[in-house]
N, C-alpha and C. Protein backbone atom coordinates (compact mmCIF):
# COMPACT_ATOMS: atom_id res chain seq x y z
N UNK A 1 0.82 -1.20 0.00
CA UNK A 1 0.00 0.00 0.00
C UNK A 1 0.86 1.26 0.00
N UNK A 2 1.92 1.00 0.78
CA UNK A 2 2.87 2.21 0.69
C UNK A 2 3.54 2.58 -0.84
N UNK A 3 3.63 1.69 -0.99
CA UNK A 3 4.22 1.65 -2.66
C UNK A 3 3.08 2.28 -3.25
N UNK A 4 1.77 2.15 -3.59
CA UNK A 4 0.85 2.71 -4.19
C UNK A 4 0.62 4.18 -3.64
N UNK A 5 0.76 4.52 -2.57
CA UNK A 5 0.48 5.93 -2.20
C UNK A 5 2.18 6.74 -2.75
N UNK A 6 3.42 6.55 -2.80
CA UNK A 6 4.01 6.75 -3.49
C UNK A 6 4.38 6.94 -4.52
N UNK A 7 3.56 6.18 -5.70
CA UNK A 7 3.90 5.88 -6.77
C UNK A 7 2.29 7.04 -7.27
N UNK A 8 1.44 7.12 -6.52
CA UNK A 8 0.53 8.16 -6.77
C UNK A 8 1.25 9.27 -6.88
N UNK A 9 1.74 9.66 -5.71
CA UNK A 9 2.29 10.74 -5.37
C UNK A 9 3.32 11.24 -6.65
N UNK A 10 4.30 10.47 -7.26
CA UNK A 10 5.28 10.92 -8.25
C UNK A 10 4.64 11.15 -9.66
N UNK A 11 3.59 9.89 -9.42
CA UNK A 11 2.49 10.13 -10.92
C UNK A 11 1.50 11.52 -11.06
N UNK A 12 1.34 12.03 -9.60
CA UNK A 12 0.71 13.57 -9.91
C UNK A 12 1.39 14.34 -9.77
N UNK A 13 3.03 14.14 -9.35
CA UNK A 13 3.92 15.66 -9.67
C UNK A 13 4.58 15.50 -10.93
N UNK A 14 4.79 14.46 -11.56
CA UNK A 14 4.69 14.42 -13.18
C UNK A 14 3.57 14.78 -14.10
N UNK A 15 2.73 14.65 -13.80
CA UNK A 15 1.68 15.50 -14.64
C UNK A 15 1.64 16.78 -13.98
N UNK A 16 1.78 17.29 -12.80
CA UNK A 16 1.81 18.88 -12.44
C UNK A 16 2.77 19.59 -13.45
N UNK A 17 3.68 18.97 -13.43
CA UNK A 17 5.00 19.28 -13.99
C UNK A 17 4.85 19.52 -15.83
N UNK A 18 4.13 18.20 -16.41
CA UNK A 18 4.15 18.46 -17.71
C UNK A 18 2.87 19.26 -18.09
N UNK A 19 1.92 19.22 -17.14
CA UNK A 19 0.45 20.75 -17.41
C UNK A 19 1.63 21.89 -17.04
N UNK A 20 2.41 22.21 -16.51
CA UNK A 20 2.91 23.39 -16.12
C UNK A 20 4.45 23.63 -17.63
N UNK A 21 4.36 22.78 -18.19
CA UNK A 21 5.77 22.52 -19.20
C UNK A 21 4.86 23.02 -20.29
N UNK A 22 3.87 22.41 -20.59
CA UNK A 22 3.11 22.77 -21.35
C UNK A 22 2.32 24.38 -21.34
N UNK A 23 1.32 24.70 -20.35
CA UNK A 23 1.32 25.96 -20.36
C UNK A 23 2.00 27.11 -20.25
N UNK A 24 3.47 26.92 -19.99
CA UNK A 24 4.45 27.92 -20.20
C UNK A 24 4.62 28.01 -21.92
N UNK A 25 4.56 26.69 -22.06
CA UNK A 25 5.31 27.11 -23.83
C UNK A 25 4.22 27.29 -24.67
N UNK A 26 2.91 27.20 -24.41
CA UNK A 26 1.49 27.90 -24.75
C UNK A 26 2.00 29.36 -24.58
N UNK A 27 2.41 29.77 -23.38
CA UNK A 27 2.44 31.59 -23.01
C UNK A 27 3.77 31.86 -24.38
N UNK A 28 4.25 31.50 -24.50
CA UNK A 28 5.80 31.18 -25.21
C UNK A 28 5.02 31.40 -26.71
N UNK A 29 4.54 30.47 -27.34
CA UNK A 29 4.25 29.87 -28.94
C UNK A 29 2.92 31.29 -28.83
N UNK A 30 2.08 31.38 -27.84
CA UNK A 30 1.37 32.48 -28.02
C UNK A 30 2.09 34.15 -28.43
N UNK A 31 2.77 34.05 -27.68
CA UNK A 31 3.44 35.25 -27.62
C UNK A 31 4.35 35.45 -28.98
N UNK A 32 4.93 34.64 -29.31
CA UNK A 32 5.49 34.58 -31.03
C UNK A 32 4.21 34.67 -31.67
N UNK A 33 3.02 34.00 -31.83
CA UNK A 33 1.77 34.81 -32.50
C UNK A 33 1.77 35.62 -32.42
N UNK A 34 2.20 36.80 -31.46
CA UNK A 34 1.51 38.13 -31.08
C UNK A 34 2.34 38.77 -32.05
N UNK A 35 3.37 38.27 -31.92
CA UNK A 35 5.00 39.15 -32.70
C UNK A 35 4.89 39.31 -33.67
N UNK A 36 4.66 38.01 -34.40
CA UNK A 36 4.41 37.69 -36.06
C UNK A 36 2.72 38.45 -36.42
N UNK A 37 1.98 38.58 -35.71
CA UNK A 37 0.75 39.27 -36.47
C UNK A 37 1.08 40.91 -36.64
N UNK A 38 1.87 41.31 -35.21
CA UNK A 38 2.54 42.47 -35.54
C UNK A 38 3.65 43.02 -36.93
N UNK A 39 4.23 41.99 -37.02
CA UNK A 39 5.13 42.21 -37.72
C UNK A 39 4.70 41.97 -39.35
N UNK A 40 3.49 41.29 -39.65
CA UNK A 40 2.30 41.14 -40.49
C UNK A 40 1.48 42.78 -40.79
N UNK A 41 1.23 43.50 -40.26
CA UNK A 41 1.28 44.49 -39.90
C UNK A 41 1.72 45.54 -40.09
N UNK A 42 2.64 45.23 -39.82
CA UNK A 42 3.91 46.35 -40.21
C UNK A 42 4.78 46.01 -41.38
N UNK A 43 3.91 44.79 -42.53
CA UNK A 43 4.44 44.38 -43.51
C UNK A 43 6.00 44.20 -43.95
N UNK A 44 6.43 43.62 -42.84
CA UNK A 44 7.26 43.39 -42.30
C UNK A 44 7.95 41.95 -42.38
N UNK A 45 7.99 41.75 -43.75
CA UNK A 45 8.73 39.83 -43.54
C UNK A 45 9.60 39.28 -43.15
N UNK A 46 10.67 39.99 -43.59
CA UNK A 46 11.54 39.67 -42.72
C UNK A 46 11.83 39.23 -41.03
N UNK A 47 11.16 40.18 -40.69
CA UNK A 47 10.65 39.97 -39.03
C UNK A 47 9.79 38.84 -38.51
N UNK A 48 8.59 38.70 -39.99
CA UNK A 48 7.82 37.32 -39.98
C UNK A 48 8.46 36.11 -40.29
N UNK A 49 9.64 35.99 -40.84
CA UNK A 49 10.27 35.00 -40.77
C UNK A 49 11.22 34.51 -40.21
N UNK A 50 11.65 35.43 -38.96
CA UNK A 50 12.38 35.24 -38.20
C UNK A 50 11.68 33.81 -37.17
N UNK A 51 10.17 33.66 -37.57
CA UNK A 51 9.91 32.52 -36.30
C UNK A 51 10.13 31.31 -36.48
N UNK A 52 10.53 31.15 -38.07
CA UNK A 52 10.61 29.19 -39.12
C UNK A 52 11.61 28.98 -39.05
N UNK A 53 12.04 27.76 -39.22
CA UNK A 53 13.36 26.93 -39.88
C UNK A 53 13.22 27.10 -41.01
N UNK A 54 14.63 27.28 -41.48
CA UNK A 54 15.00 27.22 -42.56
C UNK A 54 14.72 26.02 -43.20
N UNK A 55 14.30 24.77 -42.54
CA UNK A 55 13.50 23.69 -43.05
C UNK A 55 12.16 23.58 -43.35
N UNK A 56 11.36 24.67 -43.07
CA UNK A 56 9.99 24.64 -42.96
C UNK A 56 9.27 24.09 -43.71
N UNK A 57 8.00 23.27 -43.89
CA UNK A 57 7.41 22.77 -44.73
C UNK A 57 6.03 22.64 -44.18
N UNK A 58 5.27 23.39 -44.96
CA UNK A 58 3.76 23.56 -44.60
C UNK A 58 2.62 23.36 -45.46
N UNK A 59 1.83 22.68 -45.65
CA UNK A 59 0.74 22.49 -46.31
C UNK A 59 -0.63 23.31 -46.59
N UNK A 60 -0.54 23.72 -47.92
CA UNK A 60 -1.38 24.36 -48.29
C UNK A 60 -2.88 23.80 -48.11
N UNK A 61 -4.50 24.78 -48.36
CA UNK A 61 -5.69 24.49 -48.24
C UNK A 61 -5.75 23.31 -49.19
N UNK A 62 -4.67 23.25 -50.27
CA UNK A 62 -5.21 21.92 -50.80
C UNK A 62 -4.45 20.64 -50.67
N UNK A 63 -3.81 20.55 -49.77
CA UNK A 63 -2.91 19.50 -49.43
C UNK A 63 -1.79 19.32 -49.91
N UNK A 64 -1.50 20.44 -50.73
CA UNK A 64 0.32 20.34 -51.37
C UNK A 64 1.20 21.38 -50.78
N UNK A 65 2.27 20.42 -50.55
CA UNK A 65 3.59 20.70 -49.54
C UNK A 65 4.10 22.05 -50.64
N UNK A 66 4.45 23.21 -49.37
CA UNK A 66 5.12 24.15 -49.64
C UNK A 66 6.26 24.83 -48.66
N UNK A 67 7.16 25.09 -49.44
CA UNK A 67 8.28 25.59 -48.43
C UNK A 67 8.34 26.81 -47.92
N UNK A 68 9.31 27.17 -47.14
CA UNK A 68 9.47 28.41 -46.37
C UNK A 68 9.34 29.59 -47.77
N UNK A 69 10.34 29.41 -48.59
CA UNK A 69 10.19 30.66 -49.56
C UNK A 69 9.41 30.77 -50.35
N UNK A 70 8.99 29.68 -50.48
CA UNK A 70 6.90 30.23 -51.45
C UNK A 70 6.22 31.02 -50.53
N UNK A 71 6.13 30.31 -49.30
CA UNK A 71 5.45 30.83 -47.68
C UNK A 71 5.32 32.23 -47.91
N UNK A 72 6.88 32.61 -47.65
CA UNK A 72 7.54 33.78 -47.33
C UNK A 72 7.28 35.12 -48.59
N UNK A 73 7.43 34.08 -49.77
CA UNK A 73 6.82 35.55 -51.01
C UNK A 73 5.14 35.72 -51.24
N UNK A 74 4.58 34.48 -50.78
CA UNK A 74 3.07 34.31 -50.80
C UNK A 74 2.62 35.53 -49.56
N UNK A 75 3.32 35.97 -48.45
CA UNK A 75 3.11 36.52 -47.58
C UNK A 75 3.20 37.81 -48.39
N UNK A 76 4.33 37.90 -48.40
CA UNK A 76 4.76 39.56 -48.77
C UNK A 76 4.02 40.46 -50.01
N UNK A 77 3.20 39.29 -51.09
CA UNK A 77 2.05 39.89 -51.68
C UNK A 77 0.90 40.08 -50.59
N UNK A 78 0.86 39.13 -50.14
CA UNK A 78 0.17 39.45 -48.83
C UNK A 78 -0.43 40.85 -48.21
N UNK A 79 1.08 41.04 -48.11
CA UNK A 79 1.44 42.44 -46.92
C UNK A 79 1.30 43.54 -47.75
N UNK A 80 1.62 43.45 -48.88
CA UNK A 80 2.21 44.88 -50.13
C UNK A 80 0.34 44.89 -50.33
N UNK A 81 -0.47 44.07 -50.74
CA UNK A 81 -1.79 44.37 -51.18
C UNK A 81 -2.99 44.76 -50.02
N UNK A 82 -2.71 44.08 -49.01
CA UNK A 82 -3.72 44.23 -47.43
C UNK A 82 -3.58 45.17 -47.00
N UNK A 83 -5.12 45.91 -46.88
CA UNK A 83 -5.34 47.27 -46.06
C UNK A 83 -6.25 46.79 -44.59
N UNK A 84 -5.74 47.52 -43.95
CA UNK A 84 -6.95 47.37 -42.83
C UNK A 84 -6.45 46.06 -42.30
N UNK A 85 -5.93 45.15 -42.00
CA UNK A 85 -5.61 43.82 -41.89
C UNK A 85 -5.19 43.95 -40.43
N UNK A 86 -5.94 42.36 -40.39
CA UNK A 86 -5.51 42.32 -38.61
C UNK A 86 -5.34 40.37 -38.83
N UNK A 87 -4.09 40.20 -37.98
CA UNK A 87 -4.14 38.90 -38.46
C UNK A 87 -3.90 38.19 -37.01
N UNK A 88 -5.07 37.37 -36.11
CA UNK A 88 -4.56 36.89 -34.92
C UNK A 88 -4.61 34.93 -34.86
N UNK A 89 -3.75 34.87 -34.36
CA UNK A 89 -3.87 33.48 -33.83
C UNK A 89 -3.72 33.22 -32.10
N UNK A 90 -4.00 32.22 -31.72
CA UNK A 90 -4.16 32.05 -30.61
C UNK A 90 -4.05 30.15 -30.32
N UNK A 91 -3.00 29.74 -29.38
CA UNK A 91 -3.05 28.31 -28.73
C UNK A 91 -4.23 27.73 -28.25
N UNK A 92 -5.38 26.81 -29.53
CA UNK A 92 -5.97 26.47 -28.57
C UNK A 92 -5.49 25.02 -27.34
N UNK A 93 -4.75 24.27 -28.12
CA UNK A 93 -4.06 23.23 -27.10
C UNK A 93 -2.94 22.81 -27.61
N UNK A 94 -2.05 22.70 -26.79
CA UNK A 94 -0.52 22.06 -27.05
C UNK A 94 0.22 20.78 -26.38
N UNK A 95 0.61 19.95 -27.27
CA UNK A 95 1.06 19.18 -26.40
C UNK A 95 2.91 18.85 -26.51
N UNK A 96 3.74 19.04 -25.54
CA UNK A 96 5.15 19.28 -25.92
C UNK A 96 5.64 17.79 -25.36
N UNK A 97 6.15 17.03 -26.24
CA UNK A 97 7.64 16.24 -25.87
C UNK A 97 8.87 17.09 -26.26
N UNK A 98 9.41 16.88 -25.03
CA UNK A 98 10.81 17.55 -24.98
C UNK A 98 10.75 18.76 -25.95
N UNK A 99 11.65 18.66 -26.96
CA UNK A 99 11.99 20.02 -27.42
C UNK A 99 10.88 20.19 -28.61
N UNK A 100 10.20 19.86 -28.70
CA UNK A 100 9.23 20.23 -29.56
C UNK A 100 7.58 19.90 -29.28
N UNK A 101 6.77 21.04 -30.18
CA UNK A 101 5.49 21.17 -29.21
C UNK A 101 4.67 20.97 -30.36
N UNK A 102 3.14 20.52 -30.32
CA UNK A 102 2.45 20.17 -30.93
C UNK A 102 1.46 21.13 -31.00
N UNK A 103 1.19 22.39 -31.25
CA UNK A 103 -0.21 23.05 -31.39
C UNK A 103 -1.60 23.25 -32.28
N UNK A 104 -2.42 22.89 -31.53
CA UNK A 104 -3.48 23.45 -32.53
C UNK A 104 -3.62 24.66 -32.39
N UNK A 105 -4.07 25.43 -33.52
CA UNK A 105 -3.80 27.30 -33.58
C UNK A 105 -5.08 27.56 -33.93
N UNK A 106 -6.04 28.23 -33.50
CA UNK A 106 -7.17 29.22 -34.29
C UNK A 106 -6.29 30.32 -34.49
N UNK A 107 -7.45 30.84 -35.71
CA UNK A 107 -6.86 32.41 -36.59
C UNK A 107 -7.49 33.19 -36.99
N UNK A 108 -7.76 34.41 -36.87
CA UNK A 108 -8.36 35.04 -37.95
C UNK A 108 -7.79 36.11 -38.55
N UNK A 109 -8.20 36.15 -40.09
CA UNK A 109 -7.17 37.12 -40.69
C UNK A 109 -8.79 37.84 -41.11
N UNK A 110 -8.47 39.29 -41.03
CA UNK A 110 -9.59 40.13 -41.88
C UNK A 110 -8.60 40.99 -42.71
N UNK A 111 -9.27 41.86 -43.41
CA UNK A 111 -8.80 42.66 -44.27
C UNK A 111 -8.98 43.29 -45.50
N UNK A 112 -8.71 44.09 -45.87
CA UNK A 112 -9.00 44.39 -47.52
C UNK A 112 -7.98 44.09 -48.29
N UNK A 113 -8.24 43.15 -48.94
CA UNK A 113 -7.24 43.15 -50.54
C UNK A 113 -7.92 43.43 -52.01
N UNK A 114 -6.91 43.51 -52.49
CA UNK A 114 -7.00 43.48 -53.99
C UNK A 114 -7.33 41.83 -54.43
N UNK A 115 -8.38 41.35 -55.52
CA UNK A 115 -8.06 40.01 -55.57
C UNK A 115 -7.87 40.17 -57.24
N UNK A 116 -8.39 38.84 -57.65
CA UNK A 116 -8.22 38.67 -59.10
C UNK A 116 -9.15 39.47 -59.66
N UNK A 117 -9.84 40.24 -59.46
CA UNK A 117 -10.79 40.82 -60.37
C UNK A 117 -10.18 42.07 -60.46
N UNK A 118 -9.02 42.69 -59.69
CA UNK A 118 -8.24 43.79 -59.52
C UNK A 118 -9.40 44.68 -58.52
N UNK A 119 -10.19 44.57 -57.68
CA UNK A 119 -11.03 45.44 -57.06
C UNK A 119 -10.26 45.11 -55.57
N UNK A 120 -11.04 46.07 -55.03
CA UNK A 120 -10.60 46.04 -53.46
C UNK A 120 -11.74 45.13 -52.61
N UNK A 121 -11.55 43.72 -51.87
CA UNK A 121 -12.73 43.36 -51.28
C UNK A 121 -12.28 42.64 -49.75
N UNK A 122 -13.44 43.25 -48.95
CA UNK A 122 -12.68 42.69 -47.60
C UNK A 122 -12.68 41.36 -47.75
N UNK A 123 -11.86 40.16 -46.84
CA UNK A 123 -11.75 39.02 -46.86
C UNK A 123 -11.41 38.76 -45.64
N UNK A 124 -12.12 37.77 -45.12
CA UNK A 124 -12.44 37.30 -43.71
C UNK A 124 -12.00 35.56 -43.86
N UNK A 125 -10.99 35.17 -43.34
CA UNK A 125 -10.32 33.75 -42.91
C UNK A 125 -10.18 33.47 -41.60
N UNK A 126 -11.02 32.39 -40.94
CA UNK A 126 -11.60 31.86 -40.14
C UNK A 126 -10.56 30.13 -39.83
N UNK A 127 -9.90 30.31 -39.59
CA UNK A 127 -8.62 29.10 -39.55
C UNK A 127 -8.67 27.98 -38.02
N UNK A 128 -8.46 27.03 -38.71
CA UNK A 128 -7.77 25.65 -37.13
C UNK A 128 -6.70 25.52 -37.97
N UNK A 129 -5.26 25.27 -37.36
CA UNK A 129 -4.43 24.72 -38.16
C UNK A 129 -3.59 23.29 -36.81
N UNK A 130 -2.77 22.65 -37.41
CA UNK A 130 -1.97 21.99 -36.51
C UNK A 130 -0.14 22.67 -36.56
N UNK A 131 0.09 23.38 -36.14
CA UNK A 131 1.70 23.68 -35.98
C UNK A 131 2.77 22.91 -35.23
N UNK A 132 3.81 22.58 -35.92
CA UNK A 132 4.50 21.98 -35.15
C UNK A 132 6.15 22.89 -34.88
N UNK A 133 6.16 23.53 -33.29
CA UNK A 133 7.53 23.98 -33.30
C UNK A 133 8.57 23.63 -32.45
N UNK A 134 9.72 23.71 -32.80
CA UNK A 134 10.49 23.62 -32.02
C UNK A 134 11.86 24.74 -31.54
N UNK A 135 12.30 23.92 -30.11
CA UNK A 135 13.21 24.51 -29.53
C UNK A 135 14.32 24.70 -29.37
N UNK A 136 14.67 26.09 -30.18
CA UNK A 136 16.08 26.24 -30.59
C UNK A 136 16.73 27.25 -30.06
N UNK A 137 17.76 26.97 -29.67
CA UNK A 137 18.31 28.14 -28.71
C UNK A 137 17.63 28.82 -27.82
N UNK A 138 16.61 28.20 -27.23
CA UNK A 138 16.21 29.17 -26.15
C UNK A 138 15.18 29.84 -27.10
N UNK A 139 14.43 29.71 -28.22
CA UNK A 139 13.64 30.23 -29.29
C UNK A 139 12.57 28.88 -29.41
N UNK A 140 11.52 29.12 -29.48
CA UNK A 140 10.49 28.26 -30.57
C UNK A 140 10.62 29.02 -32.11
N UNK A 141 10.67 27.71 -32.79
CA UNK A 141 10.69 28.11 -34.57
C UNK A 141 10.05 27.24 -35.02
N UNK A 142 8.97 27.88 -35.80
CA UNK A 142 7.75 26.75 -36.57
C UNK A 142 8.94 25.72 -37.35
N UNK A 143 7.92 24.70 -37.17
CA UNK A 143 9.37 23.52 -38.50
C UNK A 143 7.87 23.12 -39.77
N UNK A 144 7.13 23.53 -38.91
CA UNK A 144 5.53 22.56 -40.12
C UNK A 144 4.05 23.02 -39.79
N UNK A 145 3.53 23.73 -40.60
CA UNK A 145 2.16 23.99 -40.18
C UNK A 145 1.23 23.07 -40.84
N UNK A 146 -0.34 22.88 -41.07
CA UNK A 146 -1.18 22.01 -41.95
C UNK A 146 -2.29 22.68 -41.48
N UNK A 147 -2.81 22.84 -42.73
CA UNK A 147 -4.58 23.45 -42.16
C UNK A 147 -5.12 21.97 -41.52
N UNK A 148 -6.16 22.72 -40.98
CA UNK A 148 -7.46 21.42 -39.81
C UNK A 148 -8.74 22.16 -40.67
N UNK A 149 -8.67 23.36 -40.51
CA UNK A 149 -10.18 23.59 -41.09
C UNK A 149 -10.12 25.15 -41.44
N UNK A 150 -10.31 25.38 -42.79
CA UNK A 150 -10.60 26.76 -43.30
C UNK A 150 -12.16 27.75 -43.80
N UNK A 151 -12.27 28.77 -43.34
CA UNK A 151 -13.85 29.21 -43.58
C UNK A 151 -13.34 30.23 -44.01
N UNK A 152 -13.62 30.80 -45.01
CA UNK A 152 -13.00 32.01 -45.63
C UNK A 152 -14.34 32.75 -46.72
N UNK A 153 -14.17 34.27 -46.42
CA UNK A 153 -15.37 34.60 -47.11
C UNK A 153 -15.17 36.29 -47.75
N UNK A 154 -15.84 36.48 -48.95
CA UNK A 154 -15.61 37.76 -49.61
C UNK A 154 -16.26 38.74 -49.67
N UNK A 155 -16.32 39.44 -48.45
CA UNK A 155 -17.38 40.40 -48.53
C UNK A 155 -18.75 39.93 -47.90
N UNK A 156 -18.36 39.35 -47.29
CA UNK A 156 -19.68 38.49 -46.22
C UNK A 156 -19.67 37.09 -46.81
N UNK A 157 -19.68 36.91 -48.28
CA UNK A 157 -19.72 35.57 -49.17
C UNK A 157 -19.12 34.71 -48.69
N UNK A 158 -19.33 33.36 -48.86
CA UNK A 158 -18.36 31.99 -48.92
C UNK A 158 -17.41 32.10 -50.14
N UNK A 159 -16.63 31.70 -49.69
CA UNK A 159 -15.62 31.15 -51.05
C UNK A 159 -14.71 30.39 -50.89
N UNK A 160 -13.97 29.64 -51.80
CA UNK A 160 -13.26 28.56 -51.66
C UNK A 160 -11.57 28.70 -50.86
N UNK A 161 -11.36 27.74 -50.39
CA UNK A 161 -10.12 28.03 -49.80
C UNK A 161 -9.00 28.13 -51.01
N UNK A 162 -7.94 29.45 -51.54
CA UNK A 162 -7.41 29.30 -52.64
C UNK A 162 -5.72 27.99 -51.82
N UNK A 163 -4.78 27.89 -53.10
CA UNK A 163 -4.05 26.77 -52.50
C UNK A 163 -3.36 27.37 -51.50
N UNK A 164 -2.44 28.33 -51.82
CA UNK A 164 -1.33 29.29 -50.80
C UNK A 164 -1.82 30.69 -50.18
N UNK A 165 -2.51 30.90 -50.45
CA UNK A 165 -2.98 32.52 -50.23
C UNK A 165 -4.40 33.44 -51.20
N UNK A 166 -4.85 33.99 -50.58
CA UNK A 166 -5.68 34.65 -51.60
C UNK A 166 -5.23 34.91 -52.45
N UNK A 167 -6.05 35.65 -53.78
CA UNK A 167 -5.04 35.74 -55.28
C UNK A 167 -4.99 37.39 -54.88
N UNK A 168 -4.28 37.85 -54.27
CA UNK A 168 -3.90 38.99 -54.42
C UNK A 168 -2.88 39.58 -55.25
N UNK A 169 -3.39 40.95 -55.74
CA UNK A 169 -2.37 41.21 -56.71
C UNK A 169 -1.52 42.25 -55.79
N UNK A 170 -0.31 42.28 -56.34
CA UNK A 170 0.42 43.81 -55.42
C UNK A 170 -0.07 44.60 -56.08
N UNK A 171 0.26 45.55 -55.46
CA UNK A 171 0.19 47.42 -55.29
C UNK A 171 -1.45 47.34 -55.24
N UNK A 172 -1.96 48.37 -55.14
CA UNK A 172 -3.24 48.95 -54.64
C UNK A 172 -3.87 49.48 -55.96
């Protein structure tokens, strides 16, 4: 019996321990959201890509693998065409072995762009994704994102999830 009240005892300061491992690097992976929507913002890529590996590999709305520098120029039309844009994500649950963490992310991006028709139309993206980052130097750096579920709409409308990004054109 002593053995069982012991072996309780180490089995609930190991889970204290990994709920508390875990919600630190939630405050952590949140807080790099905060950075990167800022720096989204301030159309600013460079700064937005300060959070990936140089390995990155993330999956588009239609299931084909794309790398950091498609990512990275798909953004920056992004940034050069979006007015009004507010782009947030938020941890809804994470789960970390050792140096790397498992998150699911909600998102929402609003904004005005330019699309293919060359007009200006707000666009509202409604996101779950799965992120996977890890711990480098004392840094979290995305290594892999994948959509879970996209709702995206034009001007109040539904519309389809495009593969990498809305079709925005640059300049205004």
């Amino acid at each position: 019996m002593k053995g069982y009240a012991i072996a309780s005892v180490v089995l609930s300061l190991a889970c204290s321990q990994a709920f508390a491992l875990a919600d630190n690097v939630e405050k952590q992976l949140n807080a790099n959201y905060v950075a990167m929507s800022a720096a989204f913002k301030k159309k600013d890529v460079d700064a937005f890509g300060k959070f990936y590996l140089p390995g990155y590999t993330g999956t588009d709305g239609r299931g084909r693998a794309i790398n950091l520098t498609t990512l990275l120029a798909s953004l920056k039309k992004q940034m050069v065409s979006a007015q009004d844009a507010v782009w947030t994500r938020k941890v809804l649950k994470v789960k970390v072995n050792g140096n790397e963490a498992d998150a699911t992310v909600g998102g929402r991006f609003t904004g005005k762009l330019i699309m293919g028709d060359g007009k200006l139309h707000t666009l509202t993206v409604d996101s779950v994704g799965q992120n996977i980052w890890v711990k480098v130097g004392g840094k979290w750096l995305l290594k892999s994102a994948k959509p879970i579920s996209n709702k995206m709409t034009q001007d109040g409308k539904p519309m389809l999830v495009p593969s990498v990004t809305p079709m925005a054109k640059s300049g205004h």
